[in-house]
Structures are given as C-alpha cells and as structure tokens.
N, C-alpha and C. Protein backbone atom coordinates (compact mmCIF):
# COMPACT_ATOMS: atom_id res chain seq x y z
N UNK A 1 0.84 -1.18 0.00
CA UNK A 1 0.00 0.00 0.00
C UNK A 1 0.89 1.25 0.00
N UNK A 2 0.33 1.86 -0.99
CA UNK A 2 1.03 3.80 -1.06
C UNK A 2 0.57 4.60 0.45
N UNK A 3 1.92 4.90 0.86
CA UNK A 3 0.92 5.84 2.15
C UNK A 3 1.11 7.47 1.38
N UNK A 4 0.22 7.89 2.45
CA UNK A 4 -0.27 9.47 1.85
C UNK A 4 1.15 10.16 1.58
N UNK A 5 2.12 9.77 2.40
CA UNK A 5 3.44 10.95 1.97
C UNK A 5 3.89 10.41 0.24
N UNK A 6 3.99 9.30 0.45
CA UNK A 6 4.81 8.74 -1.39
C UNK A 6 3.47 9.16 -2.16
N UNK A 7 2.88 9.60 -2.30
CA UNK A 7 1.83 9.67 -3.31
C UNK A 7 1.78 11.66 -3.59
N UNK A 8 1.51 11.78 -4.82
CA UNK A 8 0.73 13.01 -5.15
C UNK A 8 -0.50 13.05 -5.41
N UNK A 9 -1.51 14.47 -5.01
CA UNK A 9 -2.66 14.27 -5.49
C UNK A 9 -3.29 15.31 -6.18
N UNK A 10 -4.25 15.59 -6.61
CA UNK A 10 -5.09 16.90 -7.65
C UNK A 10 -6.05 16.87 -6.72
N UNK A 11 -6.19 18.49 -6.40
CA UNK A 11 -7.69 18.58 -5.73
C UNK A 11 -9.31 18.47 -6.73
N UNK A 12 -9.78 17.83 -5.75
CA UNK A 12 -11.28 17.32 -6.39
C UNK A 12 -12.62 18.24 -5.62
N UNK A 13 -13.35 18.86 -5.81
CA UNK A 13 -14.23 19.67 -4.80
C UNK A 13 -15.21 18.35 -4.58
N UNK A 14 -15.52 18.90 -3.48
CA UNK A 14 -16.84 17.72 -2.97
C UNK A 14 -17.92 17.51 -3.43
N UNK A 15 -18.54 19.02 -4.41
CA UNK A 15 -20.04 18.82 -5.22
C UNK A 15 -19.54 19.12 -6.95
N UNK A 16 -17.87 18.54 -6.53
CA UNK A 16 -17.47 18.61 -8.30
C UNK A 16 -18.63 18.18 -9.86
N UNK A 17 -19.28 16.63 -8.88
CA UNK A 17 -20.39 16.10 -9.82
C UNK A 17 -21.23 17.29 -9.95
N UNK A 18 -21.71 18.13 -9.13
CA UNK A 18 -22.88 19.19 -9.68
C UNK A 18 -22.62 20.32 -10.16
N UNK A 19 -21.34 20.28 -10.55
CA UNK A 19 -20.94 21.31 -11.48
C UNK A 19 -21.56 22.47 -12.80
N UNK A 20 -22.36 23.00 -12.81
CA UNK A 20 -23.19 22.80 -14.60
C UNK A 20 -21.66 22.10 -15.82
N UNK A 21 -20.96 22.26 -15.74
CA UNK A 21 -19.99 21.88 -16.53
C UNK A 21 -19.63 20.88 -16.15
N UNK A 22 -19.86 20.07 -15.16
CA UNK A 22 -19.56 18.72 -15.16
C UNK A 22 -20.77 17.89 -15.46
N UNK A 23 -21.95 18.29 -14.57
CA UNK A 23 -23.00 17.41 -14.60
C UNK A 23 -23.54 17.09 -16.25
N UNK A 24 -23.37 17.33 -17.03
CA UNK A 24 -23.67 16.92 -18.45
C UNK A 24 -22.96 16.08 -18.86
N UNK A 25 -21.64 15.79 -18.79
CA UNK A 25 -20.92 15.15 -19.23
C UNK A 25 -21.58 13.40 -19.21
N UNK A 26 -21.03 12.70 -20.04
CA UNK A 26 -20.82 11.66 -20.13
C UNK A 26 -19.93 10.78 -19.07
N UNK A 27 -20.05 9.71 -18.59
CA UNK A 27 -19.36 8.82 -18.27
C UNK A 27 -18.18 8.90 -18.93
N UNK A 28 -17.61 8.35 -19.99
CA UNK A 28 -16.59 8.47 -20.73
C UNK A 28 -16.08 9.86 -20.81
N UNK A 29 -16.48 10.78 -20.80
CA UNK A 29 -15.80 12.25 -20.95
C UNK A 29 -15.61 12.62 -19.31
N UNK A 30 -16.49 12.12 -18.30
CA UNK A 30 -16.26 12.22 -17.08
C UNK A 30 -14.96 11.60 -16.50
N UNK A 31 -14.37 10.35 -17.17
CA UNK A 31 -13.49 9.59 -16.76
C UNK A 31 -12.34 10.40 -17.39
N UNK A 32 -12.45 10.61 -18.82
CA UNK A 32 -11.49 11.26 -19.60
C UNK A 32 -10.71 12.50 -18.64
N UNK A 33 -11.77 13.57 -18.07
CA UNK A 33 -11.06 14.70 -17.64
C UNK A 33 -10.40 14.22 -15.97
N UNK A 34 -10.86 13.33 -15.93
CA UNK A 34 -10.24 13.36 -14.30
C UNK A 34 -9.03 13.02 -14.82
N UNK A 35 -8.87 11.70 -16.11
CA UNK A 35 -7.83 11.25 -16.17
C UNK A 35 -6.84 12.35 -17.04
N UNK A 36 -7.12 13.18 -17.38
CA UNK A 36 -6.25 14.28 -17.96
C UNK A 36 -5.60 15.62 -16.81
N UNK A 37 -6.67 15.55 -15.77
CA UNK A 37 -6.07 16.20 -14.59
C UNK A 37 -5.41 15.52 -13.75
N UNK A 38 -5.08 14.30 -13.55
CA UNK A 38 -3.87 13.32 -12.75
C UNK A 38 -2.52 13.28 -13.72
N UNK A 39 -3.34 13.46 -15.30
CA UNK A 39 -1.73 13.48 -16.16
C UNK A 39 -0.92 15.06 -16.32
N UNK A 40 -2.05 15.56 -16.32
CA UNK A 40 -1.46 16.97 -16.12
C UNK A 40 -0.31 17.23 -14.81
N UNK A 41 -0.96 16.88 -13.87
CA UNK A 41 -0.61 17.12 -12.10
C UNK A 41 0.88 16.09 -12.54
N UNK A 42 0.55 15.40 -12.65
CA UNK A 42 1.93 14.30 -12.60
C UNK A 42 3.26 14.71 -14.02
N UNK A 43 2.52 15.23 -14.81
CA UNK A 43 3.61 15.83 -16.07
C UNK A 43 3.98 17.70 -15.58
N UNK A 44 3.62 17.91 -14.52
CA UNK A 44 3.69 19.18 -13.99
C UNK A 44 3.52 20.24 -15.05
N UNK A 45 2.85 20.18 -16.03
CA UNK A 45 2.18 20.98 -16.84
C UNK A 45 1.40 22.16 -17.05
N UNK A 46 0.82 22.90 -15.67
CA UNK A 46 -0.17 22.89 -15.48
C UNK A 46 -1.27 23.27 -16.15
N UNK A 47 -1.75 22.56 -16.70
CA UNK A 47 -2.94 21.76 -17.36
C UNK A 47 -2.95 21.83 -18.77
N UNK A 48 -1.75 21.80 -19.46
CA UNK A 48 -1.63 22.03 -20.99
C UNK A 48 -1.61 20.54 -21.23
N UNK A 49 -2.46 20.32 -22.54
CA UNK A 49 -2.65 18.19 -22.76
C UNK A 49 -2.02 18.74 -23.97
N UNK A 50 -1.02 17.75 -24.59
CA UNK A 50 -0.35 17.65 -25.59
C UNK A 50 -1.44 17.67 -26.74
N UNK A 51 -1.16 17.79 -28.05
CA UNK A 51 -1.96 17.32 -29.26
C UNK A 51 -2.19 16.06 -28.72
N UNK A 52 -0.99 15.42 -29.38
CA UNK A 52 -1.34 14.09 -29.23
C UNK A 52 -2.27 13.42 -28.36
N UNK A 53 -2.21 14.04 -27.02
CA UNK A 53 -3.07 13.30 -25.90
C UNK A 53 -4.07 13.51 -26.60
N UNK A 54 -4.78 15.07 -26.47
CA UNK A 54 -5.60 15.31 -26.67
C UNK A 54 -6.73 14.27 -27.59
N UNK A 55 -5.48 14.22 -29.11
CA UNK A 55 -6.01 13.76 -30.21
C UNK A 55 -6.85 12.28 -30.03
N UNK A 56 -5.72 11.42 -28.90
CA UNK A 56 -6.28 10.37 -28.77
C UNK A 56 -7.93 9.94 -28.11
N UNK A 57 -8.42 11.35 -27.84
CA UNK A 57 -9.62 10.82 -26.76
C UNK A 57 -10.58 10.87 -28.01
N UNK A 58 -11.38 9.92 -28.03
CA UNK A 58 -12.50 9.96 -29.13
C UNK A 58 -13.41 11.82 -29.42
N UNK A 59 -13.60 11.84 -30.68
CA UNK A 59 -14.45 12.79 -30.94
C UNK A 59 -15.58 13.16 -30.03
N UNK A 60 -16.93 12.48 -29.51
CA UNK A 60 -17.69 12.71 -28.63
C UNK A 60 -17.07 12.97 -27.41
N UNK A 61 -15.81 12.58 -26.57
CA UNK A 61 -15.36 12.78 -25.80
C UNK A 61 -14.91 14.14 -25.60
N UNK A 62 -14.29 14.84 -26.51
CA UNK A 62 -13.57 15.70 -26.84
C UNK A 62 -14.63 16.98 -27.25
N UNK A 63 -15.77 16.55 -27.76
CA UNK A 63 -16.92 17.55 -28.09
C UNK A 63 -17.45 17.51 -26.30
N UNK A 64 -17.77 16.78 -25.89
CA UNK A 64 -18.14 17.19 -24.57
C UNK A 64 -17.25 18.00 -23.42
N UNK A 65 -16.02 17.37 -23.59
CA UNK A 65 -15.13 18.30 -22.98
C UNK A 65 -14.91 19.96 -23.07
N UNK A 66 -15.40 20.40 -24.29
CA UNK A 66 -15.32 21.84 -24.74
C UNK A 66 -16.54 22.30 -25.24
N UNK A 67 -17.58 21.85 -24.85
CA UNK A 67 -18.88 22.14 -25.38
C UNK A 67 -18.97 23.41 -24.17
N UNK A 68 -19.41 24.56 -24.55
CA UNK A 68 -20.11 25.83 -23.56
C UNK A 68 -21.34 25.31 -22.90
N UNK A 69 -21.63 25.13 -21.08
CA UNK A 69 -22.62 24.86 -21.21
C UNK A 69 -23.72 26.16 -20.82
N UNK A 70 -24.80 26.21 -20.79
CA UNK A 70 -25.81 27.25 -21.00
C UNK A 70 -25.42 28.36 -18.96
N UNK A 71 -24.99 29.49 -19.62
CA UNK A 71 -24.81 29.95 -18.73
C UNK A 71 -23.57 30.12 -17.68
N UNK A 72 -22.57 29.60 -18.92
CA UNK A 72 -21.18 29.08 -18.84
C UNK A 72 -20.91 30.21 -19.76
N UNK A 73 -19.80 30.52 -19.29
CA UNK A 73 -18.62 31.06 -19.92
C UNK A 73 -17.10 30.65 -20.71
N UNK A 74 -16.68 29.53 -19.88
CA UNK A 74 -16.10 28.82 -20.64
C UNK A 74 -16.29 27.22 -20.44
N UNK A 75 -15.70 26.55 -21.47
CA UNK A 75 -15.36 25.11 -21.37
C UNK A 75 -14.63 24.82 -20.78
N UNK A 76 -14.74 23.55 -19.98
CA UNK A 76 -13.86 22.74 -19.40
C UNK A 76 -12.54 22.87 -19.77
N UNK A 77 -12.20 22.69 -21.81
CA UNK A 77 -10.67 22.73 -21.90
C UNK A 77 -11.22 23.47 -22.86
N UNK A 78 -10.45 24.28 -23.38
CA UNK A 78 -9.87 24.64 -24.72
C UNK A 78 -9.16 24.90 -25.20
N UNK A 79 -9.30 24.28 -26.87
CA UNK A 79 -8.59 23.86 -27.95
C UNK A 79 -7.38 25.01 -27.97
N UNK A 80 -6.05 24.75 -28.13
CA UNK A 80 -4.91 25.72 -29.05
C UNK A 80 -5.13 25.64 -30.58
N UNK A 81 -4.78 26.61 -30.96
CA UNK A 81 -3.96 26.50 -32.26
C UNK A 81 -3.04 25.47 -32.93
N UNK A 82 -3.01 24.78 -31.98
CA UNK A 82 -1.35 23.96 -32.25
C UNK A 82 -1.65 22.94 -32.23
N UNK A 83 -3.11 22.54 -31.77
CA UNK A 83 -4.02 21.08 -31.39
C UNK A 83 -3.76 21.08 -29.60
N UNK A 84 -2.83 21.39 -29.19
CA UNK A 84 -2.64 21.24 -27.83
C UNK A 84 -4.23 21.60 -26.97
N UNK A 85 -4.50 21.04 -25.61
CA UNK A 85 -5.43 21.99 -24.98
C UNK A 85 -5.11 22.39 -23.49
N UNK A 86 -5.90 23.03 -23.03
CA UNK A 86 -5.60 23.33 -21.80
C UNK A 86 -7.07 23.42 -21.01
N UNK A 87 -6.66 22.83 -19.57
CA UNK A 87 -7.45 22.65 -18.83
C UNK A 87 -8.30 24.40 -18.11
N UNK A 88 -9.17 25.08 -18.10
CA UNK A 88 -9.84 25.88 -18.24
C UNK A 88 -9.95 25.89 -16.65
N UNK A 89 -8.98 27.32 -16.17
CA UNK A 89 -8.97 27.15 -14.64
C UNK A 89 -7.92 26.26 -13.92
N UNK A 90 -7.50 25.02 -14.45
CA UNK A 90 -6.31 24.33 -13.46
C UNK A 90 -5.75 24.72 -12.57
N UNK A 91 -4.80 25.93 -12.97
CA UNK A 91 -4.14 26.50 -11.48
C UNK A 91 -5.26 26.94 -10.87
N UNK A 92 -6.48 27.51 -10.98
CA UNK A 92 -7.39 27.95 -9.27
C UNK A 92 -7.56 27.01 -8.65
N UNK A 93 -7.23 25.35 -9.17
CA UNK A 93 -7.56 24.11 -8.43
C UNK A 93 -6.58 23.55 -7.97
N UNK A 94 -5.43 23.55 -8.63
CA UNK A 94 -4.44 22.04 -8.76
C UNK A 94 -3.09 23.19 -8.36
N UNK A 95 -1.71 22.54 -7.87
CA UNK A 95 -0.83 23.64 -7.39
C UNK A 95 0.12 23.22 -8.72
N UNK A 96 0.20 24.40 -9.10
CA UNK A 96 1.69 24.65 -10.07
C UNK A 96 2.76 23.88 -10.00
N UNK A 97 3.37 23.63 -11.34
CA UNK A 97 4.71 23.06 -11.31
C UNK A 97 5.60 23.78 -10.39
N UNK A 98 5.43 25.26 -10.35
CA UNK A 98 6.68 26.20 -10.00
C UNK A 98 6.40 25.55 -8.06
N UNK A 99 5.59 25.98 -7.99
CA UNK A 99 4.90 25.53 -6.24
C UNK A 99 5.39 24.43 -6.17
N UNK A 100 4.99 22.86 -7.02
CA UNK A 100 5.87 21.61 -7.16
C UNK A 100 7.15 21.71 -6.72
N UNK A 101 7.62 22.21 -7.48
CA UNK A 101 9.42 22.34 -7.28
C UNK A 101 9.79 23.11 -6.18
N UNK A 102 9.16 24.23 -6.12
CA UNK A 102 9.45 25.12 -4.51
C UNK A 102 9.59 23.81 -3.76
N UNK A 103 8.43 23.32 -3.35
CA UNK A 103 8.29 22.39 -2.27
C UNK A 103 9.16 21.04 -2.06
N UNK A 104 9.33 20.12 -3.52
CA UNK A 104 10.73 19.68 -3.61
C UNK A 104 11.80 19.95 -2.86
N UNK A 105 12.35 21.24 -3.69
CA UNK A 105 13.52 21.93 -3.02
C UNK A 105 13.86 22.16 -1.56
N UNK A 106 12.50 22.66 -1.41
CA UNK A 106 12.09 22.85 0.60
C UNK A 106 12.38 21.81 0.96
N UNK A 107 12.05 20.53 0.90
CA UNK A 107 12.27 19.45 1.37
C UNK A 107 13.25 18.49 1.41
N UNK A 108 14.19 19.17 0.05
CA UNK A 108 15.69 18.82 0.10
C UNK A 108 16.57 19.59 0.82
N UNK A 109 16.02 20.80 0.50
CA UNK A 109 17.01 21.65 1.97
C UNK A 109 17.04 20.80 3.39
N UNK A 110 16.10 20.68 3.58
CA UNK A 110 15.43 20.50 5.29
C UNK A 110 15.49 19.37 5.27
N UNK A 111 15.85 18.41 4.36
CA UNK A 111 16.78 17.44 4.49
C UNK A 111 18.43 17.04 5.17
N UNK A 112 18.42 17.98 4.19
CA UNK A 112 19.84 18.53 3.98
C UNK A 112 20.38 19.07 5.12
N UNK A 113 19.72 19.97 5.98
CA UNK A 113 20.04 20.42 6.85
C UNK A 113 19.99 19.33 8.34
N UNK A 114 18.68 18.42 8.24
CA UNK A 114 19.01 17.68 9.17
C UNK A 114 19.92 16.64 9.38
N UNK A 115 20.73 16.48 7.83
CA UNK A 115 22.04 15.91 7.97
C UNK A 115 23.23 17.09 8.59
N UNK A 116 23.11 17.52 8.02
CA UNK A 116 24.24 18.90 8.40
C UNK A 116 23.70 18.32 10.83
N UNK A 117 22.68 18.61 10.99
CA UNK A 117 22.64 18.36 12.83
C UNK A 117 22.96 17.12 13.09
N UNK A 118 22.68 16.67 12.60
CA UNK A 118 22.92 14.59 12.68
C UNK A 118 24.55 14.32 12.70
N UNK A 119 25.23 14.53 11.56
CA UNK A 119 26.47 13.94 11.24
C UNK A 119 27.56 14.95 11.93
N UNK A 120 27.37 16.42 11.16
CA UNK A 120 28.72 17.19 11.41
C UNK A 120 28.38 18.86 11.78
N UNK A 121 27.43 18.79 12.98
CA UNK A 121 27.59 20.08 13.19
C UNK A 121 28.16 20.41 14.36
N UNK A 122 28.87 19.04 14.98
CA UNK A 122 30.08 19.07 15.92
C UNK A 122 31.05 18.95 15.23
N UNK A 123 31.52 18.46 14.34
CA UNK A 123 32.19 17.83 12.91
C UNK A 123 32.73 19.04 12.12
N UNK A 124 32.88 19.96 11.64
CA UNK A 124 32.63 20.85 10.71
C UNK A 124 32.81 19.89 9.57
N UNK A 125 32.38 20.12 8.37
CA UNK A 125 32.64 19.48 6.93
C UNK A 125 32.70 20.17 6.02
N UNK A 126 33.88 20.21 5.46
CA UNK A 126 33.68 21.81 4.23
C UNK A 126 32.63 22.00 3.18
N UNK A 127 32.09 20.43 2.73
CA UNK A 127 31.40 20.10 1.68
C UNK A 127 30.33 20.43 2.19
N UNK A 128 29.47 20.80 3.57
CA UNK A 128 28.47 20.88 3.97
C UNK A 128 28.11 22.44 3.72
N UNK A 129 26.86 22.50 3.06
CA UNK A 129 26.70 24.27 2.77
C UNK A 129 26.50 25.20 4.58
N UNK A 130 26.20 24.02 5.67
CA UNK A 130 25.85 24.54 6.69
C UNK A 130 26.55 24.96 7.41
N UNK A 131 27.89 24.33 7.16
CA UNK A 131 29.27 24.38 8.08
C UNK A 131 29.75 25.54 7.93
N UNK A 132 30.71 26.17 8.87
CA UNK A 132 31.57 27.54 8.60
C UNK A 132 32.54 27.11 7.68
N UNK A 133 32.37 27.70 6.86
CA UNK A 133 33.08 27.40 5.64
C UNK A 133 34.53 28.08 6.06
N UNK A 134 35.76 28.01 7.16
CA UNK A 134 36.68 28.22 7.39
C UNK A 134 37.12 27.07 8.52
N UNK A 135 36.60 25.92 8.09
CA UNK A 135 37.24 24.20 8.62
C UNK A 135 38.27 23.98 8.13
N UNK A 136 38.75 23.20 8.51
CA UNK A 136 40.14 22.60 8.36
C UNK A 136 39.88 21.06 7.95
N UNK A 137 38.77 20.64 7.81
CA UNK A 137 38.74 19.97 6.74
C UNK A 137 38.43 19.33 5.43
C-alpha cells in the first residue's frame, strides 16, 4: 500500500459532480477529464494536454469536454492553435509546477540540513553548505 506521503494528489471539490460543466458530461468524458487532470498534475504541466493526448480521446469525448454549457462562460478545456489543450482554470484548483518544485527543493534543503545536525555540526565538513566554511577539513 502507497501511504499518503509517497503519493501526489489533484484537488477534487466535494459537489465537483454538480458542477453545470460537469453534470452533463458523459461517463466516458467524465473519466477522460479526471484522467487528464492526474496526467497533467503528474507531467507538472499545469494543465496544458499535448496534441497528441488530446487527439487520442475519441471525438464525442472531446466535443463534450469543450462544449459551452448554457450559462457558462467557458469550457472545461480549450482547444490551441497547435491542437494542444488546456485545462480551463487548473491552477485555481491544482498547485503549479513552479509551487511543485518550490516544495521539492524545501524538502531537500530540510533534508539537507538535518544531515548537516545529525552527522557534522560538531564535525565541521567543508562540503556541507551549513558548516563555517573556514574548517580545516
């Protein structure tokens, strides 16, 4: 079993199904976008679907995904120029690649640093960014 720390996730709202832009959808176009917002989240994209992806989801799928619904402003995704699409809103839901990597980084520091207390901060180590960098060894 995955525990909650090894795993990433995409936020889902709780009355996501009663969406006006969701609740029409299809089963198959329902499955489609969740599964394009876990590939997005995981390709740190945020929320651009390749052509190609795109291309692969059947026509009705793809008409439901970008259909305006009544009293809507926009679609779920829409189409580029380039065939590419993009998820309509993603970042107000899902956290950024850039946020991704911040948090990474945070967590390699503060890694990093609790080696720096653990091993050699009785120790000095020159290689350590934490150490006084005027050790002797």
């Amino acid at each position: 079993m995955v525990s909650r720390t090894d795993s990433t996730w995409i936020a889902l709202h709780d009355r996501m199904d009663e969406h006006p832009k969701i609740e029409p959808l299809s089963d198959a176009a329902f499955r489609a976008f969740v599964k394009l917002l876990t590939y997005c989240h995981r390709q740190h994209n945020d929320g651009l679907i390749p052509a190609h992806r795109w291309k692969a989801l059947s026509p009705a799928v793809r008409k439901h995904l970008t259909a305006i619904q009544p009293e809507q402003e926009n679609p779920l995704v829409h189409v580029q120029t380039s065939g590419a699409a993009q998820i309509h809103d993603y970042l107000d839901w899902q956290v950024s690649a850039q946020e991704t990597k911040a948090a990474k980084e945070s967590a390699s520091d503060n890694g990093t640093l609790g080696n720096h207390r653990r091993w050699h901060k009785d120790k000095p180590n020159r290689n350590c960014r934490y150490c006084p960098s005027d050790t002797g060894t």
